[in-house]
N, C-alpha and C. Protein backbone atom coordinates (compact mmCIF):
# COMPACT_ATOMS: atom_id res chain seq x y z
N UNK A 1 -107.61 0.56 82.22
CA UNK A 1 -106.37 0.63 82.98
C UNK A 1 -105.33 -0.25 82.30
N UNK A 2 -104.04 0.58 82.17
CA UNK A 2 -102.97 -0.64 81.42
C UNK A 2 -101.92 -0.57 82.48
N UNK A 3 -102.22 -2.06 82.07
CA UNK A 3 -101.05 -2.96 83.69
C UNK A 3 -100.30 -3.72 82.51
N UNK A 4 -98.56 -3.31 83.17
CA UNK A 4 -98.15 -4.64 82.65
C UNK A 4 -98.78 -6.44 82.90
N UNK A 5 -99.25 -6.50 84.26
CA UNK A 5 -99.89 -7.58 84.27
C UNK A 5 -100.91 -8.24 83.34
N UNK A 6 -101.97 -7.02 83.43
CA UNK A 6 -102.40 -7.95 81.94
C UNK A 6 -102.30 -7.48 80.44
N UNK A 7 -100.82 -6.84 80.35
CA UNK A 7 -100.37 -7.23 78.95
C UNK A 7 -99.56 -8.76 79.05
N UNK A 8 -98.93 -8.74 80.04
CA UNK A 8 -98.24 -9.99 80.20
C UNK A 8 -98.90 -11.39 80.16
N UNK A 9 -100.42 -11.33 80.71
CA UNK A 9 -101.22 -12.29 80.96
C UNK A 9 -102.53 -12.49 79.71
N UNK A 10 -102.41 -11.88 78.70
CA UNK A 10 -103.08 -11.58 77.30
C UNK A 10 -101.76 -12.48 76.43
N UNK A 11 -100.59 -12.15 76.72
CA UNK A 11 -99.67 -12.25 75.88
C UNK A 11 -99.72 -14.35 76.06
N UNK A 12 -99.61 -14.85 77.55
CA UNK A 12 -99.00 -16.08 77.76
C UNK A 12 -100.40 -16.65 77.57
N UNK A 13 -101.76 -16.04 77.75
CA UNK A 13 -102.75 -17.32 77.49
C UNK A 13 -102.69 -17.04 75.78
N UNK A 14 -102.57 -16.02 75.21
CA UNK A 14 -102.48 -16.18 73.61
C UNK A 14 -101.51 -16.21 73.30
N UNK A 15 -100.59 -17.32 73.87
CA UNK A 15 -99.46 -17.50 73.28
C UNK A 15 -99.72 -18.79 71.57
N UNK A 16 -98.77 -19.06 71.25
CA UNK A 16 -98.99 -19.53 69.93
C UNK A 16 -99.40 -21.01 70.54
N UNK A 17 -100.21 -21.69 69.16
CA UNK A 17 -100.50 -22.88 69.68
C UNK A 17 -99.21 -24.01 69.84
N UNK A 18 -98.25 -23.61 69.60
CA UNK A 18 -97.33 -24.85 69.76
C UNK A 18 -96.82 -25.19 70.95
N UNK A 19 -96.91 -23.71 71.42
CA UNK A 19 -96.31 -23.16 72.86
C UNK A 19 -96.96 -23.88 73.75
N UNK A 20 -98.39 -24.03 73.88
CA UNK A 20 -99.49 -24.30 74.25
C UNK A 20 -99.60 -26.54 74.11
N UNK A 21 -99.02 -27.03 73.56
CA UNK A 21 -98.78 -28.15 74.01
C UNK A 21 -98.07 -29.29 74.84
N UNK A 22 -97.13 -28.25 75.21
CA UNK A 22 -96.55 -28.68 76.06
C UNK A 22 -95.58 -27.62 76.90
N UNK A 23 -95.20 -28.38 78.34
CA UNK A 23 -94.74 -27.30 79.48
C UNK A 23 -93.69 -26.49 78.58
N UNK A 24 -93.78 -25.32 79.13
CA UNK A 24 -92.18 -24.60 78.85
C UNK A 24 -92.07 -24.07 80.24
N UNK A 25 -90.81 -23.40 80.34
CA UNK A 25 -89.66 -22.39 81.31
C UNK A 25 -91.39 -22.43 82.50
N UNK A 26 -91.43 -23.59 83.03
CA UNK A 26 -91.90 -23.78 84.76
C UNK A 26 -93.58 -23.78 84.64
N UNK A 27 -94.07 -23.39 83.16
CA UNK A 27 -95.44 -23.64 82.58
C UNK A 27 -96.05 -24.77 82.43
N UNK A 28 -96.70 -24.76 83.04
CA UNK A 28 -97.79 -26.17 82.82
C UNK A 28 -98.83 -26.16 81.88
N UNK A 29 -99.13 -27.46 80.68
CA UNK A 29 -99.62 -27.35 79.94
C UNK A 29 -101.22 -26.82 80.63
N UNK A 30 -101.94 -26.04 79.81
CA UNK A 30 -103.45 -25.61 79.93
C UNK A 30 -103.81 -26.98 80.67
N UNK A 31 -105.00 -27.13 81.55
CA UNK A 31 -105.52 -28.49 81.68
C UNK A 31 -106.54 -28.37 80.48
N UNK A 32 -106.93 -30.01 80.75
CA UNK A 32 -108.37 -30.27 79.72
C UNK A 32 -109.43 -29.30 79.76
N UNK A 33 -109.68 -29.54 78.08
CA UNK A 33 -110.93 -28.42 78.61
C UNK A 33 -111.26 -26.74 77.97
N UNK A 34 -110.21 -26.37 78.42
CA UNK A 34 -110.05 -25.31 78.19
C UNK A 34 -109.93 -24.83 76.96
N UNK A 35 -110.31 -23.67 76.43
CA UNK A 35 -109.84 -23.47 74.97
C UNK A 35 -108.40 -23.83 74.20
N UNK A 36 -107.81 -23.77 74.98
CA UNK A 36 -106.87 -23.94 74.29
C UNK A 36 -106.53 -25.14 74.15
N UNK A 37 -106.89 -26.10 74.64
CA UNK A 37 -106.29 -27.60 75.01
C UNK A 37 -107.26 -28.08 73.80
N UNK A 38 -108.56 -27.48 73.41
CA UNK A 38 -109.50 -27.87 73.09
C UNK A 38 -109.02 -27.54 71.62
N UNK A 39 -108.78 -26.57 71.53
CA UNK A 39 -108.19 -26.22 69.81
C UNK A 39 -106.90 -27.12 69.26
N UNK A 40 -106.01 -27.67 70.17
CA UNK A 40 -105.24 -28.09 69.85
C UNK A 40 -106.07 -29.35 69.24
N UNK A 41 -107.12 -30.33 70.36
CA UNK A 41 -107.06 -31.56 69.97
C UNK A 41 -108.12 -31.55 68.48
N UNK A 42 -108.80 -30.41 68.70
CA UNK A 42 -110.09 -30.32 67.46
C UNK A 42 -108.42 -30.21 66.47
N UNK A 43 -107.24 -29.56 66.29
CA UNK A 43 -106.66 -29.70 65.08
C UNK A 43 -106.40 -30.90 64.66
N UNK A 44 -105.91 -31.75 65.76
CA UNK A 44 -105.47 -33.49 65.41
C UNK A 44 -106.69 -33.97 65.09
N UNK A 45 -108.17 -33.82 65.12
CA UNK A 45 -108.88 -34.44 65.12
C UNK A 45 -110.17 -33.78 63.72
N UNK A 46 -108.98 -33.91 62.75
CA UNK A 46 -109.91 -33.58 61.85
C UNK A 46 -111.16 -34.45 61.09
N UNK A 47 -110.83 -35.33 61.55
CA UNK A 47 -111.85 -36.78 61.04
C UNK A 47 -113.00 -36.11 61.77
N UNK A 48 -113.36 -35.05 62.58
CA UNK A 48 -114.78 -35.00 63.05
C UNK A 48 -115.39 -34.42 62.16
N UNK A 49 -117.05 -34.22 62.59
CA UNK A 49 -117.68 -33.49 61.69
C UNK A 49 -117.83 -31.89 61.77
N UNK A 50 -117.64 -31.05 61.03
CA UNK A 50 -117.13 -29.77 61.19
C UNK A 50 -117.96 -29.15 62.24
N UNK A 51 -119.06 -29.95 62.51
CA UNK A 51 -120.29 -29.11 63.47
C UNK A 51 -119.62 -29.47 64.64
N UNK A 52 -119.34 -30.93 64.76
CA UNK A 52 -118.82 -31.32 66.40
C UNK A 52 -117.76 -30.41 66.70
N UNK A 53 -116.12 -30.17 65.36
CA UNK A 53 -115.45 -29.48 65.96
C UNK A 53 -115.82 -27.48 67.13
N UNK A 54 -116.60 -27.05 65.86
CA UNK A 54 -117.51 -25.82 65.95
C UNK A 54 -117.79 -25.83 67.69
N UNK A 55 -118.94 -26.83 67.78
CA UNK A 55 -119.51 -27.01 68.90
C UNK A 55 -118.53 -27.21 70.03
N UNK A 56 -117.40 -27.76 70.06
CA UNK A 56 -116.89 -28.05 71.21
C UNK A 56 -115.68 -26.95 71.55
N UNK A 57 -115.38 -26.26 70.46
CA UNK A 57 -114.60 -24.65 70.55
C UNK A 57 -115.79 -24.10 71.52
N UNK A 58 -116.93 -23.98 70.91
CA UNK A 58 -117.73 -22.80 71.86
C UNK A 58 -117.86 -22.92 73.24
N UNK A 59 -117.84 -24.47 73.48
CA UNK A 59 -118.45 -25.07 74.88
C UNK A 59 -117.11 -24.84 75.61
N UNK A 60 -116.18 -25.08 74.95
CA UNK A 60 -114.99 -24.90 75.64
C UNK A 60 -114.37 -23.49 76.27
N UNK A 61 -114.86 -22.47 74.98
CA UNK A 61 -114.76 -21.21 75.69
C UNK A 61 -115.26 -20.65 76.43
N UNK A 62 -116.93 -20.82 76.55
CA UNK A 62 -118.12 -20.72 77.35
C UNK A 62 -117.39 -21.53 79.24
N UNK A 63 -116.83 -22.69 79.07
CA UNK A 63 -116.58 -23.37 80.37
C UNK A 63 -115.18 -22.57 80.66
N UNK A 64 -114.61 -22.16 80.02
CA UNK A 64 -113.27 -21.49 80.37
C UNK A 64 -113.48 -19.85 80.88
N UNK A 65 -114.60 -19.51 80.64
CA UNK A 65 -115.28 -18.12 81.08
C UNK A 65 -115.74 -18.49 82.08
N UNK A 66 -116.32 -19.04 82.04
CA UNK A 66 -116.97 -18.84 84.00
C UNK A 66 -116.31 -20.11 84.84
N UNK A 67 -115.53 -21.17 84.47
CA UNK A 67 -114.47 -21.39 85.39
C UNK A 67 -113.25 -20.37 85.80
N UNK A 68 -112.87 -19.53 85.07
CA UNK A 68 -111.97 -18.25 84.85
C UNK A 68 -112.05 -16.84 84.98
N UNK A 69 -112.99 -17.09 85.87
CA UNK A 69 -113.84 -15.42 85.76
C UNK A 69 -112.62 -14.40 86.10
N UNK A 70 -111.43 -14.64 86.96
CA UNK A 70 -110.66 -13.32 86.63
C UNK A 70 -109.65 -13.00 85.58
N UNK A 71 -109.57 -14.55 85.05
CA UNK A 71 -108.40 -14.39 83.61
C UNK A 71 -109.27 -13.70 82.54
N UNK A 72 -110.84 -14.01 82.66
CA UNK A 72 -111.18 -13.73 81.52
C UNK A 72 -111.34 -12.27 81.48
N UNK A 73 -112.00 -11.32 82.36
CA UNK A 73 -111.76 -10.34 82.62
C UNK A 73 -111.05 -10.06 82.24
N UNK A 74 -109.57 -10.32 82.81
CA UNK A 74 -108.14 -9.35 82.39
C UNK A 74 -108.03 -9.53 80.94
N UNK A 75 -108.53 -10.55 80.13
CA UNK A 75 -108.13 -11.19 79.04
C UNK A 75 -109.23 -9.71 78.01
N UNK A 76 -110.33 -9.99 78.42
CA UNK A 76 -111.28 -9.08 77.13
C UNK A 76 -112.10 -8.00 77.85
N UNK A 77 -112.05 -7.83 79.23
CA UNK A 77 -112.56 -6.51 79.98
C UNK A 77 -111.66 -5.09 80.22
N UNK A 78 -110.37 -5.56 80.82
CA UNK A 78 -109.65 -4.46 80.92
C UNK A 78 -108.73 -4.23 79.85
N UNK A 79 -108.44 -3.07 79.95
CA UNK A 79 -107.66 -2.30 78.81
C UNK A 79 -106.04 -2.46 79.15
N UNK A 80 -105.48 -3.50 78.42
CA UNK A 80 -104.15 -3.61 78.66
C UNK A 80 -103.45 -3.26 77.65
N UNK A 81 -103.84 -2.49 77.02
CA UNK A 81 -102.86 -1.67 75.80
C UNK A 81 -102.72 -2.59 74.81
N UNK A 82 -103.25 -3.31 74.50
CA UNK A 82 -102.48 -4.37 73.53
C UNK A 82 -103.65 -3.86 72.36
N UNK A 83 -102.98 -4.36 70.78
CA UNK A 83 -103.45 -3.60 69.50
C UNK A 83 -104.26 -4.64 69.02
N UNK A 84 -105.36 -4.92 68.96
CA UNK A 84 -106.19 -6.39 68.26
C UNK A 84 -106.40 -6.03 67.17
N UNK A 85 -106.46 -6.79 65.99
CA UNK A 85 -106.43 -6.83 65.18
C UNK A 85 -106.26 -5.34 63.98
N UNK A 86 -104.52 -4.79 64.23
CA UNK A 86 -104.04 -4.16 63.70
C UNK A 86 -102.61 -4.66 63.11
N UNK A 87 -101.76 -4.06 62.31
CA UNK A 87 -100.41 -3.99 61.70
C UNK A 87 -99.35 -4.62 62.98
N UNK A 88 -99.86 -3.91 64.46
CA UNK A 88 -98.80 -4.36 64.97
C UNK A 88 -99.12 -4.88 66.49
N UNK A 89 -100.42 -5.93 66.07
CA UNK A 89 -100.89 -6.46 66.93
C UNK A 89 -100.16 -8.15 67.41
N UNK A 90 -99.45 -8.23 68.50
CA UNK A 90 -98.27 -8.92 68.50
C UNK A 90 -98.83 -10.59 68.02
N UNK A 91 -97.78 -10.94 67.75
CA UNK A 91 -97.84 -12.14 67.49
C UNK A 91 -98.40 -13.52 67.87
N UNK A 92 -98.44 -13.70 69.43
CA UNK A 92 -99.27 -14.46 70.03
C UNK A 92 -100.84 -14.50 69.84
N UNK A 93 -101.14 -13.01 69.53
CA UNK A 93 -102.80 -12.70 69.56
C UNK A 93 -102.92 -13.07 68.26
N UNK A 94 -102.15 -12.52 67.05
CA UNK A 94 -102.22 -13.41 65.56
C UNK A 94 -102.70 -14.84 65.51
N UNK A 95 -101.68 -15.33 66.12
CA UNK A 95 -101.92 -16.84 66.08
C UNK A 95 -102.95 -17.36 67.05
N UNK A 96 -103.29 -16.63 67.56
CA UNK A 96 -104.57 -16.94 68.67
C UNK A 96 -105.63 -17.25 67.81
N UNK A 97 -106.01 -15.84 66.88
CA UNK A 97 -106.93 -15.63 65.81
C UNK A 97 -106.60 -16.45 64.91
N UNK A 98 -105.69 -16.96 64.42
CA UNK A 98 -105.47 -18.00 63.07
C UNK A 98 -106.31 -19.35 63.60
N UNK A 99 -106.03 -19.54 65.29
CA UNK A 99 -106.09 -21.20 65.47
C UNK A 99 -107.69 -21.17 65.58
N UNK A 100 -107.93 -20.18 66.08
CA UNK A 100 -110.09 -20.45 65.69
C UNK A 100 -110.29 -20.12 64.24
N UNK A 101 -109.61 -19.16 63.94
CA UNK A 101 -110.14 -19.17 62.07
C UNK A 101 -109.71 -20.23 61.58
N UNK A 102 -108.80 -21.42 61.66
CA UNK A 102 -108.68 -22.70 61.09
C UNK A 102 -109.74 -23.12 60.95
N UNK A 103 -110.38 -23.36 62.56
CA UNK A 103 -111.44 -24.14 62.73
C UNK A 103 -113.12 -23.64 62.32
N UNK A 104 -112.70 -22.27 62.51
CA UNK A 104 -114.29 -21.34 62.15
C UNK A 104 -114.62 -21.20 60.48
N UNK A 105 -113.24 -21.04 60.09
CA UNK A 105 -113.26 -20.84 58.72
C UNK A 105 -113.88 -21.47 57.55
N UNK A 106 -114.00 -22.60 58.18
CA UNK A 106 -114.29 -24.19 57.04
C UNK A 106 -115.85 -23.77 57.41
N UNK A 107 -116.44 -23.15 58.21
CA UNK A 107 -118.04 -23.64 58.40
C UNK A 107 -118.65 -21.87 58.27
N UNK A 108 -117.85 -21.02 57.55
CA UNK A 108 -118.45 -19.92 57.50
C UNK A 108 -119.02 -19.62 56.24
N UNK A 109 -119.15 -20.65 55.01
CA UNK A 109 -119.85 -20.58 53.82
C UNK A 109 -119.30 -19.50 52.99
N UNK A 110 -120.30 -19.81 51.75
CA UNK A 110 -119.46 -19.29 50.54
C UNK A 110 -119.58 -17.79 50.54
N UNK A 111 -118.90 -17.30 50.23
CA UNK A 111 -118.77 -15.68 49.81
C UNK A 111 -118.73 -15.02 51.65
N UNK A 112 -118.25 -15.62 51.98
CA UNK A 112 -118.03 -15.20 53.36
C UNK A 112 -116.84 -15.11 53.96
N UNK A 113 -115.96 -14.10 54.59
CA UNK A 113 -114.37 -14.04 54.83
C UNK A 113 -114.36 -14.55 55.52
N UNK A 114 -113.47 -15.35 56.08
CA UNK A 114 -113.20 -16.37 57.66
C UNK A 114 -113.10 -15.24 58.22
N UNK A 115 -111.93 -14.41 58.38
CA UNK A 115 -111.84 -13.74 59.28
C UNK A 115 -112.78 -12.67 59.93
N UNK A 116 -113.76 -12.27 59.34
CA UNK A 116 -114.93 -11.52 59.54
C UNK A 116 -116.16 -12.55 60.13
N UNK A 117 -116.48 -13.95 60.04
CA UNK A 117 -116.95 -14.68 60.42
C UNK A 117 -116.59 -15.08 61.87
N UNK A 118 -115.21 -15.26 61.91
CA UNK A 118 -114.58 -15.92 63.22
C UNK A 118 -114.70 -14.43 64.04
N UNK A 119 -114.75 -13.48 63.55
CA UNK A 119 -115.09 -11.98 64.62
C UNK A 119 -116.35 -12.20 65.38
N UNK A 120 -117.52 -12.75 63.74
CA UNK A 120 -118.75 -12.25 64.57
C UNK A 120 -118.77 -13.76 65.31
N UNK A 121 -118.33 -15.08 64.91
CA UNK A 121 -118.80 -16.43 66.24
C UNK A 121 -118.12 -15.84 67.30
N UNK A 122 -117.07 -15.23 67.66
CA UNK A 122 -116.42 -15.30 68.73
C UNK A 122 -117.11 -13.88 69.68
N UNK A 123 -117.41 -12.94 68.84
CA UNK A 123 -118.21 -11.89 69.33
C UNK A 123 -119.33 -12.50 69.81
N UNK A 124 -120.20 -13.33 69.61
CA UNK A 124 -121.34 -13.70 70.08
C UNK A 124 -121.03 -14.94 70.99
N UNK A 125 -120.09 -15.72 71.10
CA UNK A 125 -119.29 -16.19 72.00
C UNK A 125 -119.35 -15.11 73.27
N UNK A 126 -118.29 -14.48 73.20
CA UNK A 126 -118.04 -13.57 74.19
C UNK A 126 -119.36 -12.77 74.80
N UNK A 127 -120.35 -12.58 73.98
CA UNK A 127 -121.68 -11.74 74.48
C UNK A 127 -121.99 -12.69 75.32
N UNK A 128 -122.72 -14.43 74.70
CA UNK A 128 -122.99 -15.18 76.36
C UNK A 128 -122.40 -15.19 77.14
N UNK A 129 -121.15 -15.30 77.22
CA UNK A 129 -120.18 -15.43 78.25
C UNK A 129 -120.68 -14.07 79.35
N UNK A 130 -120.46 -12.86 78.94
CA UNK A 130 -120.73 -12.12 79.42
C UNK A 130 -122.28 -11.81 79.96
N UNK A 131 -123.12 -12.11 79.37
CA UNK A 131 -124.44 -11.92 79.74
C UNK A 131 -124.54 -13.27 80.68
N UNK A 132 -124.37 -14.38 80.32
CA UNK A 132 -123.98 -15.41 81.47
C UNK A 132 -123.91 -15.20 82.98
N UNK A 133 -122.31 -14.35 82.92
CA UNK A 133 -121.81 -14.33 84.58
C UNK A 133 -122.59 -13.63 85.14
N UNK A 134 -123.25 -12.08 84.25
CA UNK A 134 -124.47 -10.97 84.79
C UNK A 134 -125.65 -11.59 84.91
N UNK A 135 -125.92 -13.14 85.08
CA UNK A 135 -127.37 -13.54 85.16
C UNK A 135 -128.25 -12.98 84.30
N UNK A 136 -127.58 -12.97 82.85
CA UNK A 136 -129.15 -11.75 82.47
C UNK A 136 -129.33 -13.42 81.46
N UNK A 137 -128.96 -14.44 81.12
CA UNK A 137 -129.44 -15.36 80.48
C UNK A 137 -129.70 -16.76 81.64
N UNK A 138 -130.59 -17.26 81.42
CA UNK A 138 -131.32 -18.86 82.33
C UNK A 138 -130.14 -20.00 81.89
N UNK A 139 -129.35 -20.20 82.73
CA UNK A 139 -128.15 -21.48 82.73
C UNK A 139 -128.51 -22.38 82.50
N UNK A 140 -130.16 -23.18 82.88
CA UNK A 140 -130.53 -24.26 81.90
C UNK A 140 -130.61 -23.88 81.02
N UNK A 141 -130.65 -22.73 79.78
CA UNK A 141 -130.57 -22.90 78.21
C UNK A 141 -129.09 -22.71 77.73
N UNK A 142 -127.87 -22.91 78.68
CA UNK A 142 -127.08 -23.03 78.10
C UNK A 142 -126.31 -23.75 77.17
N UNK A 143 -126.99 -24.75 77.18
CA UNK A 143 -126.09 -25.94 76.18
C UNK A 143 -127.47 -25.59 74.63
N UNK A 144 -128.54 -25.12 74.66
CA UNK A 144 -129.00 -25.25 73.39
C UNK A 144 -128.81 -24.14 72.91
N UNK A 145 -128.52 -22.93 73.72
CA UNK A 145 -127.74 -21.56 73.29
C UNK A 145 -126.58 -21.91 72.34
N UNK A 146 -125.45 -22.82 72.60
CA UNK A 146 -124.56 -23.29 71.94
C UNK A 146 -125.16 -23.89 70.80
N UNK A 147 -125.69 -24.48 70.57
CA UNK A 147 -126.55 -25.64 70.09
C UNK A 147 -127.20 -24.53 69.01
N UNK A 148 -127.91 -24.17 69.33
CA UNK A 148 -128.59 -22.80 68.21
C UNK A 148 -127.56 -21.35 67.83
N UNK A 149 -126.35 -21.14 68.61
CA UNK A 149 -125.96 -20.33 67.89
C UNK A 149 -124.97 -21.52 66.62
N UNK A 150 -124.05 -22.32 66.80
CA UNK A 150 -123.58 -23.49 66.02
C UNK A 150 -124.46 -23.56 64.85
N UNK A 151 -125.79 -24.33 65.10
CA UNK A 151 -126.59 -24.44 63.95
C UNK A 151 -127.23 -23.04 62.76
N UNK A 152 -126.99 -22.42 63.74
CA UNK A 152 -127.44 -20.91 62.75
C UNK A 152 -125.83 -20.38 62.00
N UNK A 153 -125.10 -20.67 62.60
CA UNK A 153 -123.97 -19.75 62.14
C UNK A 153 -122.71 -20.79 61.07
N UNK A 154 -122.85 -21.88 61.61
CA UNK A 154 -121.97 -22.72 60.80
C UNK A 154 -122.54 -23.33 60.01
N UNK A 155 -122.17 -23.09 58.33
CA UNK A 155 -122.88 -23.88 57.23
C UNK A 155 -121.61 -25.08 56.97
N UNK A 156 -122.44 -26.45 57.08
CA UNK A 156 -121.47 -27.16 57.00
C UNK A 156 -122.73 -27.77 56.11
């Protein structure tokens, strides 16, 4: 189903990261936590070790999915017309994808495209998330789920 609503609401949570640090026009910054708050500080905080940054993108998106269960929905369940990763896939969603391929990119090893890497972490991202809210995975193995997909997928 395509709603302007959630083209509109795809568009403002993937808005660019700059947008995303502080209030604009009656917007309140993301709280803590959240992916996005979380990508910003993993950029200032490059002194970590590429695994910690890795690890705390996932945990962050993982807690922003099931604290968010109807943004996230509108965000990657329903069909709001919007073009992902095509010629004229708007600009906010670009830079959405740039600010995890910053961070995904450095730990996807040699002979390996970031951008084809940051597809499949975030694809398998999005699978727990989803198998998550459907109870089809045990919530105590959630933190070594992170923990083992991180260690298998990021060569640092």
């Amino acid at each position: 189903m395509r709603t302007p609503a959630a083209l509109a609401l795809a568009l403002v949570t993937f808005a660019a990261p700059a947008a995303w640090a502080a209030p604009t026009a009656g917007r309140a910054p993301d709280p803590p936590g959240t992916p996005v708050t979380v990508l910003l500080e993993l950029g200032t905080e490059a002194a970590a070790p590429a695994w910690q940054r890795v690890a705390a993108l996932a945990r962050a998106y993982l807690a922003f999915a099931e604290r968010n269960p109807a943004v996230y929905d509108a965000l990657f369940q329903l069909d709001g017309g919007l073009a992902y990763a095509q010629e004229d896939t708007p600009a906010p969603l670009k830079d959405a994808f740039a600010a995890l391929m910053e961070t995904l990119g450095e730990v996807a090893g040699d002979g390996v495209q970031p951008g084809l890497f940051t597809e499949v972490f975030w694809a398998s991202l999005h699978g727990i998330a989803t198998l998550t809210r459907a109870g089809r995975l045990l919530p105590e193995d959630a933190e070594r789920r992170v923990d083992l997909l991180v260690d298998r997928l990021a060569v640092v």
